[in-house]
Protein backbone atom coordinates (compact mmCIF):
# COMPACT_ATOMS: atom_id res chain seq x y z
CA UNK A 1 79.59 75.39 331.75
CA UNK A 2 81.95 76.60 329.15
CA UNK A 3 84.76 78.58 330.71
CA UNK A 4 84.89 76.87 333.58
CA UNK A 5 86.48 73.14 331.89
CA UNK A 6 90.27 73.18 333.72
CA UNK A 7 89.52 75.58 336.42
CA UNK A 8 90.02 75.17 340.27
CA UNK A 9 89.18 77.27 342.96
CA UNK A 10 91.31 77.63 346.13
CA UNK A 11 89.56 79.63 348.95
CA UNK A 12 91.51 81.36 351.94
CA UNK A 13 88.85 80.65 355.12
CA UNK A 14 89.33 82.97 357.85
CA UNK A 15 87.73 86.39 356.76
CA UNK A 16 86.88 84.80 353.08
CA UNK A 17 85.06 81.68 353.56
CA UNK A 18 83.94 82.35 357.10
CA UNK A 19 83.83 85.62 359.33
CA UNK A 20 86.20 83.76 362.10
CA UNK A 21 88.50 86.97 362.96
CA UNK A 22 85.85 88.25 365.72
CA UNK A 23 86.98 84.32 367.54
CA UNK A 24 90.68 85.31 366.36
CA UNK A 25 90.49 88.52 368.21
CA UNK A 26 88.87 87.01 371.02
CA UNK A 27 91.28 84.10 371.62
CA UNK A 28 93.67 86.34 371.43
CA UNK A 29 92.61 88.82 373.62
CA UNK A 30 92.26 86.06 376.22
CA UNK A 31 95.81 84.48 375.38
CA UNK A 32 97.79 88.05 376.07
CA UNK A 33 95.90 88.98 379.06
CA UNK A 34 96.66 85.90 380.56
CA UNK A 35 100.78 86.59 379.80
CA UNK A 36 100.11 90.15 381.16
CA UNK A 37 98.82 92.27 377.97
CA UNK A 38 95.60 93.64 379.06
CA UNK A 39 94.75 95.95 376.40
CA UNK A 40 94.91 94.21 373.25
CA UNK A 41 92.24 96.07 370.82
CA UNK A 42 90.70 94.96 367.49
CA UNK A 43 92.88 97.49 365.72
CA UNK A 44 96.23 95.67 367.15
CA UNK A 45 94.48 92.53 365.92
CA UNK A 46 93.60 93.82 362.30
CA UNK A 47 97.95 94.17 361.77
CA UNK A 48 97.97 89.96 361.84
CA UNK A 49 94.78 89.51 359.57
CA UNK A 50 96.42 87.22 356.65
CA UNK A 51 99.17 85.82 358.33
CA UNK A 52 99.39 82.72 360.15
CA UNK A 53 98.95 82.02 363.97
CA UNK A 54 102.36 80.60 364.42
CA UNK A 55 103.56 83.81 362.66
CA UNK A 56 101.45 86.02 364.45
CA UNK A 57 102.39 84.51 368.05
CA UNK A 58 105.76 84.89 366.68
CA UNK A 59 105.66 88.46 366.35
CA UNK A 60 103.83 88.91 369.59
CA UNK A 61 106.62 86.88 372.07
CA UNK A 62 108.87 90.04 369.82
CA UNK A 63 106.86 92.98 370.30
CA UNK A 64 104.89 92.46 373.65
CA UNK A 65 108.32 90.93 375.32
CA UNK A 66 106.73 87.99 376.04
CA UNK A 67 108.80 85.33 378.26
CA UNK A 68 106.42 82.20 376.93
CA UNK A 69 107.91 80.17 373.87
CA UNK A 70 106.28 80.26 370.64
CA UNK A 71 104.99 76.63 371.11
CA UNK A 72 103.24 77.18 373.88
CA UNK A 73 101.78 80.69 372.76
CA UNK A 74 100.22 79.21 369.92
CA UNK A 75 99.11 75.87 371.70
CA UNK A 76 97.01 78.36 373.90
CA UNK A 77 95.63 80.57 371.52
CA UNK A 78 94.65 77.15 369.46
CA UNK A 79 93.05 76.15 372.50
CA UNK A 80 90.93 78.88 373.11
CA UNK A 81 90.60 79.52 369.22
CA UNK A 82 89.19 76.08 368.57
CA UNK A 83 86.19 76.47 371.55
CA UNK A 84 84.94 79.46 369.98
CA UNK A 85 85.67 77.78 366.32
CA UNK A 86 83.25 74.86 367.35
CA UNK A 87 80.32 76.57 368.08
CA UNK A 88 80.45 80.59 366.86
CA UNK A 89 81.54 80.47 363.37
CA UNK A 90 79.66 82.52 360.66
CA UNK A 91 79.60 81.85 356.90
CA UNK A 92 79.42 84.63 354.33
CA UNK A 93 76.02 83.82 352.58
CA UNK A 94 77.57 84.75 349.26
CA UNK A 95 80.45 82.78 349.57
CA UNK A 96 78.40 79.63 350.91
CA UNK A 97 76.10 79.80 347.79
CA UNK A 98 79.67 80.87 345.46
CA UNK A 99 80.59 77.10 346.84
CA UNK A 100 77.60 75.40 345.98
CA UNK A 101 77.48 76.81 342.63
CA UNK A 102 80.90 75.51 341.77
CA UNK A 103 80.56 72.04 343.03
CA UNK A 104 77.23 72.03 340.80
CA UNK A 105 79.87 72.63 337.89
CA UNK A 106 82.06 70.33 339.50
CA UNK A 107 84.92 72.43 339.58
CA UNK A 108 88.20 71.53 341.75
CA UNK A 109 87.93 73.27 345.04
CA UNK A 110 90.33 73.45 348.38
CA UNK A 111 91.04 75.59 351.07
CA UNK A 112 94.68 77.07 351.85
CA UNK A 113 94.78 78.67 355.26
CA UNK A 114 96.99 80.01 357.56
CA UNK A 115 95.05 78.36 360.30
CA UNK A 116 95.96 74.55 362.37
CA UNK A 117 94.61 71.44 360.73
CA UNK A 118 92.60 71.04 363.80
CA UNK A 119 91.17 74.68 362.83
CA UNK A 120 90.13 74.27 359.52
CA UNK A 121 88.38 70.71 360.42
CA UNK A 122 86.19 72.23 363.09
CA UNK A 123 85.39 75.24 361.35
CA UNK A 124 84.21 73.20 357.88
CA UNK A 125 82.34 70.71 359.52
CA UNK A 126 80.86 72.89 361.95
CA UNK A 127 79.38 75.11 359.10
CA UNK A 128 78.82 71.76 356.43
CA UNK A 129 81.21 73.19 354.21
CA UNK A 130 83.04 70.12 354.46
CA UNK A 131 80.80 68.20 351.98
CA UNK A 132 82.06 70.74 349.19
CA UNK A 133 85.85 70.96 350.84
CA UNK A 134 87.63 68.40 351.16
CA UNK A 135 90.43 69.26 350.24
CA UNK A 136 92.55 71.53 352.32
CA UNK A 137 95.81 72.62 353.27
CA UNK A 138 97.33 74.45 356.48
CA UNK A 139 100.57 76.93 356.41
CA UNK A 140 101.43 74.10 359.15
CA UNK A 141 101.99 71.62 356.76
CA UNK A 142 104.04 73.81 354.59
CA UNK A 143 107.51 75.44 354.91
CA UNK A 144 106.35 78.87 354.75
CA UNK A 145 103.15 80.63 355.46
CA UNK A 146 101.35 84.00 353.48
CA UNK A 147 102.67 85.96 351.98
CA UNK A 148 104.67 82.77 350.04
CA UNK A 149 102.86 81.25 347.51
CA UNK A 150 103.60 77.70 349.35
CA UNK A 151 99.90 76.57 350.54
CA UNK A 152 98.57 77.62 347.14
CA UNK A 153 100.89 75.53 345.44
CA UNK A 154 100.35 72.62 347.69
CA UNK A 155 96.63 72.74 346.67
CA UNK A 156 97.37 72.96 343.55
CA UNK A 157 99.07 69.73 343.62
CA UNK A 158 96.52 67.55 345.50
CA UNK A 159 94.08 69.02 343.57
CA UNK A 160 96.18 68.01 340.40
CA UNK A 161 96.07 71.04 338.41
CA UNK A 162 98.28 73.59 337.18
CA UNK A 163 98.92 77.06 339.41
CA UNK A 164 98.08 79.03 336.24
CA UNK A 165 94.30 77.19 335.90
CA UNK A 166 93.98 78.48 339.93
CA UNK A 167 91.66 81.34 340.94
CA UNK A 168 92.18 82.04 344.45
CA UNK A 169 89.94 84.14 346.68
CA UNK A 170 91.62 86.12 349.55
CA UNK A 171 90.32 88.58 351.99
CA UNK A 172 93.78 89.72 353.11
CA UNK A 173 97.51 91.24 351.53
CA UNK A 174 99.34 88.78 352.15
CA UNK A 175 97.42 85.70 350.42
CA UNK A 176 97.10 87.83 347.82
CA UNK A 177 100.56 88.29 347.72
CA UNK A 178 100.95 84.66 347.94
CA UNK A 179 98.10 84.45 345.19
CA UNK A 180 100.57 86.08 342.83
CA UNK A 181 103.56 85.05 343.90
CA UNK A 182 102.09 81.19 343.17
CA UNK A 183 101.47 82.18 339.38
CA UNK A 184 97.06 82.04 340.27
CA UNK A 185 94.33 84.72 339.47
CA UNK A 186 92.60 86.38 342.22
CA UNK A 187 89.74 87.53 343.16
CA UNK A 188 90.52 90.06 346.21
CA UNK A 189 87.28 90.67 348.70
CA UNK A 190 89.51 93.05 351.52
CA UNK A 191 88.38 92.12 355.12
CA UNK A 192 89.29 95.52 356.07
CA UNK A 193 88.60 98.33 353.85
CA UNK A 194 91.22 100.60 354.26
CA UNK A 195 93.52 97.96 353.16
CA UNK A 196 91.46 98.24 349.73
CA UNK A 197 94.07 99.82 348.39
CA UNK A 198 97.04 98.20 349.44
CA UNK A 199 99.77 96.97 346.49
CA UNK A 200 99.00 93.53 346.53
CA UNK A 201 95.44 93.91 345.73
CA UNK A 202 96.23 96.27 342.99
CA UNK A 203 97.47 92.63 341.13
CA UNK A 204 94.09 90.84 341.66
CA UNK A 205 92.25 89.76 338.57
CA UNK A 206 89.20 91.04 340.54
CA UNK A 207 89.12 93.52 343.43
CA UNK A 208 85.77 93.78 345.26
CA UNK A 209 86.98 96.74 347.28
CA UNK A 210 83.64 96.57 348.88
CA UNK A 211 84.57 93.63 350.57
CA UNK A 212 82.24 90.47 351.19
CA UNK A 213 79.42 93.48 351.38
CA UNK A 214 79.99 94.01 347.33
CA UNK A 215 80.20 90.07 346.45
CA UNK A 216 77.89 88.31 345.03
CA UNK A 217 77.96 84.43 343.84
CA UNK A 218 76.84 85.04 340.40
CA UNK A 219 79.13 87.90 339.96
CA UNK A 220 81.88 85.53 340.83
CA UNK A 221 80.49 82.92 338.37
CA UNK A 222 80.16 84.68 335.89
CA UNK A 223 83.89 86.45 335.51
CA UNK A 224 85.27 83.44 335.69
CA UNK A 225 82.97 81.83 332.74
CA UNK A 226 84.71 85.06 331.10
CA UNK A 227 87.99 83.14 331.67
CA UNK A 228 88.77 85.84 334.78
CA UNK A 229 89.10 89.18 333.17
């Protein structure tokens, strides 16, 4: 399909791809209570959507006081993050039939995550998105995680194609941050809606401030046979 020839498509997962932050929350929840936070709510969870669970156990050992290391914070919130992953995992109708549509084109696809290897493996071959993604890339395996552009530009270069012939999609500030920062388009579907409006969607090449309630495949398609504006 003309103005498509050259493109790839990198997709954040968690809250993009797949509707994983409820298991997030939840392993979460589980891992502070059991270091002696008991009242961990969703809205203390939605100030870590978009940054990665190394950096977000990080910030908890700082801010909750916590005497566990960072290893072993994030080995058990992995744990318990991974048994949910397995078995509870959601895709975003639009954004499974977004992926078929481009692998019918045969565009270049990956996914860049802030989420473990182990993570991103359960979670795509759990939902079957693994026969479209195969290609994918964790902040672990990178120097720095969102909002650096340093996954995107790792996918980039096993895909074999050029940061400025990326489109990203990104549900969160910071990877769309990193979107920019990495030189690729993006188009921004917020996972929560009062960060619609937030400076680092304000860059996107498309901003869906209705979130993965106002996306549609086609839509998607289409704008970027436009060449993404």
């Amino acid at each position: 399909m003309s103005g498509l020839s050259g493109t790839a498509v990198i997709f954040d997962l968690d809250g993009t791809l797949v509707d994983s932050e409820p298991n997030y929350f939840e392993a979460g929840r589980l891992t502070l209570a059991q270091y002696g936070v008991p009242d961990f709510t969703w809205s203390d969870h939605e100030r870590y959507v978009g940054i990665s669970t190394r950096e977000t156990v990080t910030r908890w050992k700082s801010r909750y006081g916590l005497r566990a290391s960072v290893p072993e914070l994030l080995a058990d919130k992995n744990r318990r993050y991974l048994e949910l992953a397995r078995t509870a995992t959601r895709v975003y109708p639009e954004m499974r039939a977004f992926v078929e549509l481009l692998a019918g084109e045969g565009v270049p696809m990956a996914v860049a995550s802030g989420s473990s290897p182990a993570a991103i493996d359960a979670i795509l071959a759990g939902t079957g998105l693994d026969t479209y993604l195969r290609t994918t890339v964790s902040a672990d395996e990178v120097a720095h995680g969102k909002p650096a552009p340093d996954v995107f530009l790792e996918a980039a270069r096993r895909l074999g194609v050029a940061p400025a012939d990326c489109v990203v999609l990104e549900d969160a500030a910071p990877g769309a941050a990193a979107a920019h920062a990495a030189g690729m388009r993006c188009i921004a579907v917020p996972y929560v809606a009062a960060q619609a409006d937030a400076p680092e969607f304000a860059r996107a090449g498309l901003l869906l401030r209705g979130g993965q309630e106002e996306f549609t495949a086609r839509a998607a398609l289409d704008w970027l046979v436009r060449g993404g504006s």
